[in-house]
N, C-alpha and C. Protein backbone atom coordinates (compact mmCIF):
# COMPACT_ATOMS: atom_id res chain seq x y z
N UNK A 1 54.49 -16.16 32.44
CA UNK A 1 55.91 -16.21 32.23
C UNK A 1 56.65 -15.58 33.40
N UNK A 2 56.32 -16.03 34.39
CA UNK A 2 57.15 -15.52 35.90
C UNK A 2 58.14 -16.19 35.77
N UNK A 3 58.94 -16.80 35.19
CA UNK A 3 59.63 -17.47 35.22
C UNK A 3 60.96 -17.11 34.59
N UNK A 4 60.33 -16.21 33.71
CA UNK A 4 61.18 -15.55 32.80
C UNK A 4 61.15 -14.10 32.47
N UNK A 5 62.26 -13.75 31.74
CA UNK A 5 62.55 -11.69 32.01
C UNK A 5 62.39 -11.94 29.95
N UNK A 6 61.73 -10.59 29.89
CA UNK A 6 62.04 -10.11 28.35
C UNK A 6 63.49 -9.51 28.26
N UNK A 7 63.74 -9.56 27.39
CA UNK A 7 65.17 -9.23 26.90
C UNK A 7 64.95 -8.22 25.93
N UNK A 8 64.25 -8.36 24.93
CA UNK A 8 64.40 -7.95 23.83
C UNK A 8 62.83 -7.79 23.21
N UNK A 9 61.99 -6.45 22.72
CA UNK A 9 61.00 -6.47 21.78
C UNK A 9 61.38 -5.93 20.86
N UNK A 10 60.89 -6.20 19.60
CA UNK A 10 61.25 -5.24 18.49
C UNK A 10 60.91 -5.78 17.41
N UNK A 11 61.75 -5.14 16.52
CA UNK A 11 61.84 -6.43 14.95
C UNK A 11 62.25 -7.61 14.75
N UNK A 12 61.68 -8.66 14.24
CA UNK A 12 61.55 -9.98 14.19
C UNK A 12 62.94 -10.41 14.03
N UNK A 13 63.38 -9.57 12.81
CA UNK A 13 64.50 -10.26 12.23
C UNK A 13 66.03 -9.86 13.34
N UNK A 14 65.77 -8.85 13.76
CA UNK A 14 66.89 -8.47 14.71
C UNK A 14 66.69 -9.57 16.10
N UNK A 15 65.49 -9.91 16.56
CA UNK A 15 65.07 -10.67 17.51
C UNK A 15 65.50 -12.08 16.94
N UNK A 16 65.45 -12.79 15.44
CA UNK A 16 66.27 -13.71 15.10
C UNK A 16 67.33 -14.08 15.46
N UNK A 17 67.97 -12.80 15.33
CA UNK A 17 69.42 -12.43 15.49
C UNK A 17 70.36 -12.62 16.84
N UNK A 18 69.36 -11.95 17.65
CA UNK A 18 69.57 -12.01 19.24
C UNK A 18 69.64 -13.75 19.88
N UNK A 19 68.54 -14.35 19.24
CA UNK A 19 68.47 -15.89 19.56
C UNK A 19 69.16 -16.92 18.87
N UNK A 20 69.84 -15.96 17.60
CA UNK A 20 70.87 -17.22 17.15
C UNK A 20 72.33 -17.05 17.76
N UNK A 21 72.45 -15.25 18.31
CA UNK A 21 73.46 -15.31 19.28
C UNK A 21 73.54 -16.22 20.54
N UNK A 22 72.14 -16.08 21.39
CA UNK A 22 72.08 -16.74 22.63
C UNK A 22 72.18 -18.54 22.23
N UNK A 23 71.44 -18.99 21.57
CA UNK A 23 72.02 -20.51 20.78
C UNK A 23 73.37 -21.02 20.57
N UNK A 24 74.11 -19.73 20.40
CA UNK A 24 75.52 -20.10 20.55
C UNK A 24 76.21 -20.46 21.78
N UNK A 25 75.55 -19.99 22.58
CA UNK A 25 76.36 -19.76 24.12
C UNK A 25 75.40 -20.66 24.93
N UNK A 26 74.67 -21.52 24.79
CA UNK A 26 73.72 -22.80 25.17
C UNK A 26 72.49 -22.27 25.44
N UNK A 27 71.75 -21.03 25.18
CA UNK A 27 70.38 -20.64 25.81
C UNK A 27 69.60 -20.31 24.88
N UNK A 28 68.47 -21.03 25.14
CA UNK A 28 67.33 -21.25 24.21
C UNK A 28 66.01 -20.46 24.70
N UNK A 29 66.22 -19.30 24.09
CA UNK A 29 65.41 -18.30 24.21
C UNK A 29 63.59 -18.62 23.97
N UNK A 30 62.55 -17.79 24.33
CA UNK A 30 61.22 -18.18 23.56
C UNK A 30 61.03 -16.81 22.87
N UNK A 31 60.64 -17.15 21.79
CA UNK A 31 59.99 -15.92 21.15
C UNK A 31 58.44 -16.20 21.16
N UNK A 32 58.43 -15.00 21.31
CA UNK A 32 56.92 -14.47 20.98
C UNK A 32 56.10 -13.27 20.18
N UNK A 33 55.48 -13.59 19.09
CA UNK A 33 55.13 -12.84 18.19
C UNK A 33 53.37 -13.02 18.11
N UNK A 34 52.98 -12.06 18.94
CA UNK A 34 51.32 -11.75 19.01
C UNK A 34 50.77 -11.48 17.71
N UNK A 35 51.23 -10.71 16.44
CA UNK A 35 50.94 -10.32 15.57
C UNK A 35 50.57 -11.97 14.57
N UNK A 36 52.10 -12.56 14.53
CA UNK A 36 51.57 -13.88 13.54
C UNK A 36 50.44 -14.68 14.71
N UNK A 37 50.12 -14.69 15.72
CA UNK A 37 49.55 -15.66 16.06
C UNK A 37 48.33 -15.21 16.23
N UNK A 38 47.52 -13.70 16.47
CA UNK A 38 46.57 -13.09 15.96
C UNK A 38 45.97 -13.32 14.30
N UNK A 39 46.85 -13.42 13.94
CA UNK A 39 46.64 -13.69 12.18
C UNK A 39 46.02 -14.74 12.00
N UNK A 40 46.72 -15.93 12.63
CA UNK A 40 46.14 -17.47 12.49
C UNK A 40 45.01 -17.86 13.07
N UNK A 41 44.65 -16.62 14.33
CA UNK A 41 43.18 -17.02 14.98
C UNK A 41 42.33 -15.94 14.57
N UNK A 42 42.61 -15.36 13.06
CA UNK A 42 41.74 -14.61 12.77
C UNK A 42 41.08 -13.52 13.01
N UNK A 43 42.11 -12.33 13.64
CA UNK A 43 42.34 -11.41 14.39
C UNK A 43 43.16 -10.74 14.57
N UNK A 44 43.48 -9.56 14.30
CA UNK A 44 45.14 -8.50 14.56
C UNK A 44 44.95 -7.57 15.24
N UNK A 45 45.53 -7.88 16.43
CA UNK A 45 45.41 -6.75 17.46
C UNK A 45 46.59 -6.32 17.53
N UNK A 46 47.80 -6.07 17.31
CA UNK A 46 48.93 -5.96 17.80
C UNK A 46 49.65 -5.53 16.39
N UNK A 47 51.16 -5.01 16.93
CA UNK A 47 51.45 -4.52 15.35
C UNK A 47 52.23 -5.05 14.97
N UNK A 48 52.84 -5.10 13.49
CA UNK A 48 53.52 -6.49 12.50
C UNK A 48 55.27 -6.12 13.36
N UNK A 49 55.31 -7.20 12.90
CA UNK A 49 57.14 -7.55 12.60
C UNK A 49 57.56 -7.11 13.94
N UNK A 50 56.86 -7.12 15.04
CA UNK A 50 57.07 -6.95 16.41
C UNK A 50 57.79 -8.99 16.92
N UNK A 51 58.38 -8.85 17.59
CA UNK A 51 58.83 -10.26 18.20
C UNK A 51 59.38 -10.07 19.79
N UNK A 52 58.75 -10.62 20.65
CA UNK A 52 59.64 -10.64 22.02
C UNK A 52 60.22 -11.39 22.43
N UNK A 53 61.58 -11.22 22.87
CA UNK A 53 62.22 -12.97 23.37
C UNK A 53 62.68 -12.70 24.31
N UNK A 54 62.46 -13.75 25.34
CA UNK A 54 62.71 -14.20 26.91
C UNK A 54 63.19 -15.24 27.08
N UNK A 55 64.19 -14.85 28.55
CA UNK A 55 64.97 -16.38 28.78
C UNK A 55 64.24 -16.40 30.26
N UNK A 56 64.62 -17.47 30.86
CA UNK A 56 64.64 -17.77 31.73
C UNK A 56 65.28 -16.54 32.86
N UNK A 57 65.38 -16.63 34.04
CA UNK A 57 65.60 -15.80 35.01
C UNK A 57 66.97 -16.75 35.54
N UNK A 58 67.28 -17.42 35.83
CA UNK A 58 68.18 -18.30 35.87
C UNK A 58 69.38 -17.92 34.83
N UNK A 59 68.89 -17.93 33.39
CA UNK A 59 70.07 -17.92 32.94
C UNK A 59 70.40 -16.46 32.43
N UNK A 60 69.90 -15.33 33.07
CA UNK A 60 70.27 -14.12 32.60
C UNK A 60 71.38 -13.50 32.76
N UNK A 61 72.58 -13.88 33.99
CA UNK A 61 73.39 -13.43 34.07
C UNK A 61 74.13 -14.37 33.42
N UNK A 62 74.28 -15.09 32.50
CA UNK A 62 74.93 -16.26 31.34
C UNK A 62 74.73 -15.06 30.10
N UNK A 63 73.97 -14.72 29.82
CA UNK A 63 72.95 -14.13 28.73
C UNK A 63 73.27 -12.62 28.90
N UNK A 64 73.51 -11.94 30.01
CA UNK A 64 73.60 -10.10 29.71
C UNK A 64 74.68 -9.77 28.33
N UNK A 65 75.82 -10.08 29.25
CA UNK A 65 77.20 -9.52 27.92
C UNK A 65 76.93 -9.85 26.64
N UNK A 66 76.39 -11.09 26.55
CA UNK A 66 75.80 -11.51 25.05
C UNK A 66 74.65 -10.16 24.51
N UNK A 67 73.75 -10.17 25.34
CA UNK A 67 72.85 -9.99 24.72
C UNK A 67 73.12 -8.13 24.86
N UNK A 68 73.94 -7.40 25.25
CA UNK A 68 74.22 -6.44 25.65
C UNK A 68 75.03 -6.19 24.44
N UNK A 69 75.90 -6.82 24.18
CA UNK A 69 77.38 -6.79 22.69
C UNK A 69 76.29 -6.71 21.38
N UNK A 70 75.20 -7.79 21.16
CA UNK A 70 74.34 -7.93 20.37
C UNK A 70 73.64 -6.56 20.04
N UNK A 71 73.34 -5.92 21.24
CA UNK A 71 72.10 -4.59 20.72
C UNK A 71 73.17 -3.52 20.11
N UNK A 72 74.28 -3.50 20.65
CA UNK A 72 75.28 -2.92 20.55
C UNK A 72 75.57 -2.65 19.28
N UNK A 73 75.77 -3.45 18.62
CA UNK A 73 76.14 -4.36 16.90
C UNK A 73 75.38 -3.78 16.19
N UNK A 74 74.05 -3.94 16.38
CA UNK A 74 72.76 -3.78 15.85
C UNK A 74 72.43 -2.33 15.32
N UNK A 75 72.49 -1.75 16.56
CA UNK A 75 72.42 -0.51 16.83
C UNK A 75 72.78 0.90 15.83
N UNK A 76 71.79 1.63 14.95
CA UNK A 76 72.18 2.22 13.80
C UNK A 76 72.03 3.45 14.50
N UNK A 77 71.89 4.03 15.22
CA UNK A 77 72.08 5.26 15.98
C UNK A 77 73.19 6.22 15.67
C-alpha cells in the first residue's frame, strides 16, 4: 500500500464513521480489518474491533479537514 497513507486505526464502528464521512465528499476509502480476516482463515493474531482506513496519497489533501473535523466530533476526551 505505497500508494496510500493510513488515516485512521481504531474502532470499527468509528472507522465506519470516518468513511461514510469521506463518501460524502467523493473518496472512497479501504478499510482494513486483520482481526475479521484472521477469523475466516482460521487464525487470530491481531486484536478485535480494530479497523484501518486509507486513502490514497493523492487525495489526502481533499480528505485532511474532513477527516480532522471527524476525529474531532468523535472525540470523548
Amino acid at each position: 500500500m505505497s500508494e496510500t497513507k493510513r488515516i485512521y486505526t481504531g474502532p470499527t464502528l468509528i472507522a465506519k464513521g470516518l468513511v461514510a464521512r469521506l463518501n460524502e465528499i467523493g473518496i472512497s476509502p479501504i478499510e482494513r480489518n486483520d482481526h475479521d480476516s484472521s477469523l475466516r482463515a482460521g487464525f487470530t493474531m491481531s486484536i478485535a474491533n480494530q479497523t484501518m482506513v486509507f486513502i490514497r496519497n493523492d487525495e489526502y489533501a481533499k480528505a485532511q479537514s474532513t477527516i480532522e473535523e471527524f476525529l474531532m466530533e468523535v472525540d470523548d476526551n
